[in-house]
Protein backbone atom coordinates (compact mmCIF):
# COMPACT_ATOMS: atom_id res chain seq x y z
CA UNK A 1 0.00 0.00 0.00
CA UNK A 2 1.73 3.39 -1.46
CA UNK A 3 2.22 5.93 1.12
CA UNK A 4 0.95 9.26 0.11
CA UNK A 5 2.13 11.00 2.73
CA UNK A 6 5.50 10.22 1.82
CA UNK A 7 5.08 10.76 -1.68
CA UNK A 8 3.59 14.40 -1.13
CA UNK A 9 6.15 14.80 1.79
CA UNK A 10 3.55 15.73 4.49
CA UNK A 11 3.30 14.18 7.66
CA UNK A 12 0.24 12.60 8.81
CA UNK A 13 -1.29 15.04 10.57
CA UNK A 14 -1.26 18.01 7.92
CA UNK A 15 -3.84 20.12 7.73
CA UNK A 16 -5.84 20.46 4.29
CA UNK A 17 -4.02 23.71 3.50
CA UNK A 18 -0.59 21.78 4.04
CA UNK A 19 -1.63 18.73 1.20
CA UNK A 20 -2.64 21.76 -0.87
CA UNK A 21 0.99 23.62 -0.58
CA UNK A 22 3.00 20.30 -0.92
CA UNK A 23 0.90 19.36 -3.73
CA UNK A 24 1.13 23.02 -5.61
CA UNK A 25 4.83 22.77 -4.88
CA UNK A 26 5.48 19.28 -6.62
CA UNK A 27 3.05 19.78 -9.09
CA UNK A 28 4.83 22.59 -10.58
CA UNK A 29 8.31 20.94 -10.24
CA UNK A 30 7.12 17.76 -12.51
CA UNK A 31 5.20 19.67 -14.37
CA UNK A 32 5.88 18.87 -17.98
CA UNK A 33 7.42 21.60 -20.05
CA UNK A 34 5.02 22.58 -23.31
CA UNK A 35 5.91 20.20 -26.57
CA UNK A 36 8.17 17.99 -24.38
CA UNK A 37 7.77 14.41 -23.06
CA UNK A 38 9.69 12.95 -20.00
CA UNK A 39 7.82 9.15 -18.93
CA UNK A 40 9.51 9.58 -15.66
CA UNK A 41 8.10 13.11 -15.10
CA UNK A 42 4.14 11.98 -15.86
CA UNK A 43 4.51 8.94 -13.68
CA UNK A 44 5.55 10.64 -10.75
CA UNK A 45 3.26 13.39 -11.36
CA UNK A 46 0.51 10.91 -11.87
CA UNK A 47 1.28 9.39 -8.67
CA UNK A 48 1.30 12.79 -6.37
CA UNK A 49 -2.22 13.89 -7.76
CA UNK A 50 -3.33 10.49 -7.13
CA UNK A 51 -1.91 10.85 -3.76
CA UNK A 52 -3.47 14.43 -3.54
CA UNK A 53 -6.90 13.20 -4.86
CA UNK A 54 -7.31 11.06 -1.85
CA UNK A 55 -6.13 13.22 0.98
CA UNK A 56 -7.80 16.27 -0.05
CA UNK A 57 -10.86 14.19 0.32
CA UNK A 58 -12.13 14.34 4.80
CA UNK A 59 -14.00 11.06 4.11
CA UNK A 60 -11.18 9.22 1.81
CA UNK A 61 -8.74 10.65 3.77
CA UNK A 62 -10.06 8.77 7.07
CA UNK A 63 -11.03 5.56 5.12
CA UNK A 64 -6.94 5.91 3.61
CA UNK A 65 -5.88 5.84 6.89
CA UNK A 66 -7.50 3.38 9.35
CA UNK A 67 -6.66 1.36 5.95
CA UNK A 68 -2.85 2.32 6.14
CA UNK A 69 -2.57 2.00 9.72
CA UNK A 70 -4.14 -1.93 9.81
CA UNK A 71 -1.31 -2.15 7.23
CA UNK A 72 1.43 -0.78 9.22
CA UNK A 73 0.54 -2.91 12.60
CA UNK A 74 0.67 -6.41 10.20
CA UNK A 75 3.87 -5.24 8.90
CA UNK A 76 5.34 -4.27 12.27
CA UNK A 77 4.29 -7.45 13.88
CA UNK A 78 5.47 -9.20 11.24
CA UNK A 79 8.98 -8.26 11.68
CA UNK A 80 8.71 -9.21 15.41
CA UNK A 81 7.38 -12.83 14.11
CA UNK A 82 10.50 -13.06 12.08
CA UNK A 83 13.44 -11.50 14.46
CA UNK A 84 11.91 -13.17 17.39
CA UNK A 85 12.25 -16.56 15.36
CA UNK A 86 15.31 -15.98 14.33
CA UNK A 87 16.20 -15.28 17.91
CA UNK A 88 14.74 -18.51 19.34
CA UNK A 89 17.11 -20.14 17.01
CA UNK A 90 19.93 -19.09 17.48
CA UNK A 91 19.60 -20.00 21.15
CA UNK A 92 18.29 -23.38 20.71
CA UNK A 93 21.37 -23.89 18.46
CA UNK A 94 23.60 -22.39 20.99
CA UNK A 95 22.39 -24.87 23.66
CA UNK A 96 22.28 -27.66 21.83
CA UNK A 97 26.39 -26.76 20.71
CA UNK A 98 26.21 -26.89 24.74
CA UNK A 99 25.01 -29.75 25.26
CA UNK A 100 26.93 -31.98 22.46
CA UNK A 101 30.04 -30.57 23.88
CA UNK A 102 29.50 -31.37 27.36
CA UNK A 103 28.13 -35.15 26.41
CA UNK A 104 30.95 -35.55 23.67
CA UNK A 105 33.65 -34.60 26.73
CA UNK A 106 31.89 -37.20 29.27
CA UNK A 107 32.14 -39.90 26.64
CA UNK A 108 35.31 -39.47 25.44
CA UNK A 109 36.86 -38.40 29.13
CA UNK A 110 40.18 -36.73 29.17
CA UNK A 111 43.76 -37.52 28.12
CA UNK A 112 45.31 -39.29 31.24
CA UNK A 113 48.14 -36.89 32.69
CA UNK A 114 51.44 -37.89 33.55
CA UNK A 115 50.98 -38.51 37.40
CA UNK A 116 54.10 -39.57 39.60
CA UNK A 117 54.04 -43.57 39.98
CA UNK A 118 52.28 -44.25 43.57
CA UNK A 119 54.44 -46.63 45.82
CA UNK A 120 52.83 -50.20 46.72
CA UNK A 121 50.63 -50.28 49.11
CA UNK A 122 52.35 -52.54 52.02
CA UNK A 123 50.60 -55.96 52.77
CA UNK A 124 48.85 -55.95 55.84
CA UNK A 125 49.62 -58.84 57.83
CA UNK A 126 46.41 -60.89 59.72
CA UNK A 127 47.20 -61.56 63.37
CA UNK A 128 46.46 -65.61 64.32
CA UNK A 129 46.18 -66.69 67.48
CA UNK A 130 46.85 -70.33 68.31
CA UNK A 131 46.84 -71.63 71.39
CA UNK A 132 49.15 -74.79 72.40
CA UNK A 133 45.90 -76.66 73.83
CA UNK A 134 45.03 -79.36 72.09
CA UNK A 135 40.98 -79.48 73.01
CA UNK A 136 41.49 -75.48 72.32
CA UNK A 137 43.34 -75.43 69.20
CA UNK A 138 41.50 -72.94 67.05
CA UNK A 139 42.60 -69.71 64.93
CA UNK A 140 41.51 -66.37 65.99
CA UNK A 141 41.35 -63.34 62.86
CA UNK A 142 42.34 -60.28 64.21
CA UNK A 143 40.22 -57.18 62.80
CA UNK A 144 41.53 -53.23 63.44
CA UNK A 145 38.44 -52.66 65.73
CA UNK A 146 39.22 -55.98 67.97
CA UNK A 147 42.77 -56.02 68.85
CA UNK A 148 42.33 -55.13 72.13
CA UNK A 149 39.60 -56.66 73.28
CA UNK A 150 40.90 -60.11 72.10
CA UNK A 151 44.68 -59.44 73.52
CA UNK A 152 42.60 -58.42 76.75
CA UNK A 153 40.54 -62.30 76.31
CA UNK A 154 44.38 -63.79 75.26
CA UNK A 155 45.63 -62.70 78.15
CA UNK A 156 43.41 -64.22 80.92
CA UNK A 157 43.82 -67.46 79.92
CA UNK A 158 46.34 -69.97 81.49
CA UNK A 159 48.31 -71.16 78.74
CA UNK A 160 50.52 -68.34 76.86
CA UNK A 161 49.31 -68.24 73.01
CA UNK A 162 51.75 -68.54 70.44
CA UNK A 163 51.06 -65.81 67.95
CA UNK A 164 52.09 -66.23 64.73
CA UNK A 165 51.91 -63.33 61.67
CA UNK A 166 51.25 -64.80 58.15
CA UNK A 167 50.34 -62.17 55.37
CA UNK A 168 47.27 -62.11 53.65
CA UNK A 169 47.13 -60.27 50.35
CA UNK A 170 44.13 -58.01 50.55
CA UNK A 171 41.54 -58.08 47.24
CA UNK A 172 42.09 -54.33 46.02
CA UNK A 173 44.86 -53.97 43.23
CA UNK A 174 48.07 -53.07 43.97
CA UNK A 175 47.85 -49.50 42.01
CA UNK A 176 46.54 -46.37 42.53
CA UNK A 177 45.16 -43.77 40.32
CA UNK A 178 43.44 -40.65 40.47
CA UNK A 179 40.21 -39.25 39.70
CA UNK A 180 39.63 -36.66 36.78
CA UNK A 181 36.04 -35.17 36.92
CA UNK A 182 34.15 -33.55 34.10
CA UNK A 183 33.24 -29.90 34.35
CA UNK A 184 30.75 -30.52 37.71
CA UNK A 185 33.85 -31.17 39.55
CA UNK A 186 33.23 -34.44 41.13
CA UNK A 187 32.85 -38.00 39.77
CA UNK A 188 29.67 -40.37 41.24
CA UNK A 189 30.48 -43.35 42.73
CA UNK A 190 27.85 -45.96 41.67
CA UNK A 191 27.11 -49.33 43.38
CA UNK A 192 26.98 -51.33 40.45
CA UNK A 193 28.14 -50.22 36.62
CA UNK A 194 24.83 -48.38 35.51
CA UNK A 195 24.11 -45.06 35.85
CA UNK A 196 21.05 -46.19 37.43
CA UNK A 197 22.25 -47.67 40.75
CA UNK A 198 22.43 -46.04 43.67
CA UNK A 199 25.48 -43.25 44.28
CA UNK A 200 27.45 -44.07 47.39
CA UNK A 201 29.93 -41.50 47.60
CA UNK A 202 31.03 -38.45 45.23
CA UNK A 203 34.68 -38.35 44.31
CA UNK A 204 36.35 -34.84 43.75
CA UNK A 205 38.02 -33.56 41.08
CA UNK A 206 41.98 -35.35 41.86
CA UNK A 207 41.42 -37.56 44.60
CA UNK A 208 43.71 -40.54 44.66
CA UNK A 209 41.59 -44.25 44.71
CA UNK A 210 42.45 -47.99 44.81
CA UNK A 211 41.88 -49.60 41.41
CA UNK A 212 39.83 -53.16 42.24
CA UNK A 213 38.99 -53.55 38.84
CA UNK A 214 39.28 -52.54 35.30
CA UNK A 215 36.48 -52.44 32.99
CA UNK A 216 35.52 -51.89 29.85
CA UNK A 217 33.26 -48.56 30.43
CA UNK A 218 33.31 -48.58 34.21
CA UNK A 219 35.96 -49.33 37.18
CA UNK A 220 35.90 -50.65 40.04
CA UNK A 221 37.49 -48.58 42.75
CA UNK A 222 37.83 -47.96 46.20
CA UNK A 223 37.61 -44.75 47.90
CA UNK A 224 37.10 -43.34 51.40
CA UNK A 225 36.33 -47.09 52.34
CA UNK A 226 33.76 -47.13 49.72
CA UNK A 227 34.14 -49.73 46.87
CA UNK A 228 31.97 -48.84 43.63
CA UNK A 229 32.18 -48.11 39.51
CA UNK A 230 33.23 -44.58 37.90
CA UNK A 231 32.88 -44.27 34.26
CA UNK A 232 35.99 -45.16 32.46
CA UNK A 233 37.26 -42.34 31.19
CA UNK A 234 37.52 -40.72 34.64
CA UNK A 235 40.33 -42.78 35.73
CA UNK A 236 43.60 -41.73 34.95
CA UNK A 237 46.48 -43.71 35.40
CA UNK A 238 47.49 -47.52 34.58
CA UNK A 239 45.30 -47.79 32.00
C-alpha cells in the first residue's frame, strides 16, 4: 500500500491547506514543459495527484488511513514474528552446541596426565592366634576394631598363646590412580556399573583411589572405604 504522505512529503497530521501547498509545490516541479515528453516526469506526477486526490478528500482521507494504519501494525508485527524466530534459534542452536560438547567430553573423558608412579601399598599382615591346647586349638582373625579386646581375652587365659603373623594379600589392586572429573567437579560413585544404581559416595576432582577392577566402560574402585564403579574415562592412570 503506497504511502501518500511520503510521496507528497507531508506528515500525517497536515492540515488540508498543508496537502494543498506540498501538492502546488510538486506539481509545478514535474510539471511537464510545453511540446516535451519525460515518462519519468508523468509517472511521478501521476502518482502525487493520485496521492493528492485522496487526501484532499475528509471522508477518503479517514477511510486511507485506518486502511494504512491496519497495514502498518501487520507489517510491524510481522517483523517481530520473524526476528523473534530468528532469535529462538539461534539459542536453541547455541544450547544444543552446549550440550553436544559437554556429552561428547563425558564420553570421550580426558587424556590421562602424567601422574608420579604411587608406591605399593604394604601388605597388611592378619594376626592368628593359636593356642598350644590341644581341646582349644583354634585360629583367631584379628580385625583393626578388635585387637584389644581379644589381647585383653588372650591374656586371661592360662596357657601363653603362640602368635604367629602370616600375610594375607588383601583383594584391592596393587595401584593407585586418580580421579579426573568432568566440568561438575566431582565423579559419582555408583554401586553397580549403571548409571542407574544407587550413588554411594562423590569423588572430587583429583582424589587418589584404589583400582579393584578394570572395565571396559566402568571401574571398580575404592575410595574413602567405599568400593563402587566410575565411568571409564575418569580414571587416569594404569590404564
Amino acid at each position: 500500500m503506497k504511502d501518500f504522505y511520503y510521496i507528497l512529503g507531508a506528515t500525517s497530521n497536515a492540515t488540508s491547506s498543508e496537502i494543498d501547498a506540498a501538492y502546488q509545490k510538486l506539481a509545478r516541479k514535474f510539471y511537464p514543459n510545453e511540446g516535451e515528453r519525460d515518462d519519468f516526469m508523468d509517472d511521478r506526477l501521476r502518482e502525487i495527484t493520485e496521492a493528492y486526490d485522496v487526501l484532499r478528500d475528509t471522508k477518503r482521507r479517514k477511510q486511507y488511513d485506518s486502511a494504512f494504519r491496519k497495514v502498518q501494525q501487520k507489517q510491524l508485527a510481522a517483523f517481530r514474528i520473524k526476528y523473534l524466530n530468528i532469535g529462538i534459534t539461534i539459542m536453541f542452536l547455541a544450547i544444543t552446541a552446549l550440550f553436544a560438547g559437554y556429552v561428547y567430553k563425558n564420553l570421550r573423558g580426558h587424556p590421562p596426565k602424567k601422574i608420579a608412579t604411587a608406591p605399593k601399598p604394604v601388605e597388611q599382615p592378619a594376626v592368628i592366634v593359636v593356642p598350644h591346647s590341644k581341646k582349644h586349638h583354634k585360629s583367631i582373625s584379628l580385625t583393626t576394631k578388635k585387637q584389644t579386646k581379644v589381647a585383653d581375652t588372650v591374656a586371661k587365659q592360662p596357657v601363653p598363646p603362640l602368635v604367629h603373623s602370616i600375610p594375607v594379600k588383601t583383594n584391592i589392586d596393587s595401584s593407585l590412580v586418580a580421579i579426573h572429573a568432568n566440568i561438575t567437579g566431582i565423579v559419582y560413585l555408583h554401586e553397580s556399573p549403571d548409571f542407574s544404581s544407587q550413588v554411594v559416595a562423590k569423588i572430587p576432582d583429583g582424589a587418589r583411589v584404589h583400582l579393584v577392577h578394570k572395565g571396559s566402560a566402568w571401574d571398580k574402585v575404592e575410595f574413602a572405604d567405599q568400593v563402587g564403579y566410575v565411568l571409564r574415562s575418569s580414571v587416569e592412570g594404569p590404564q
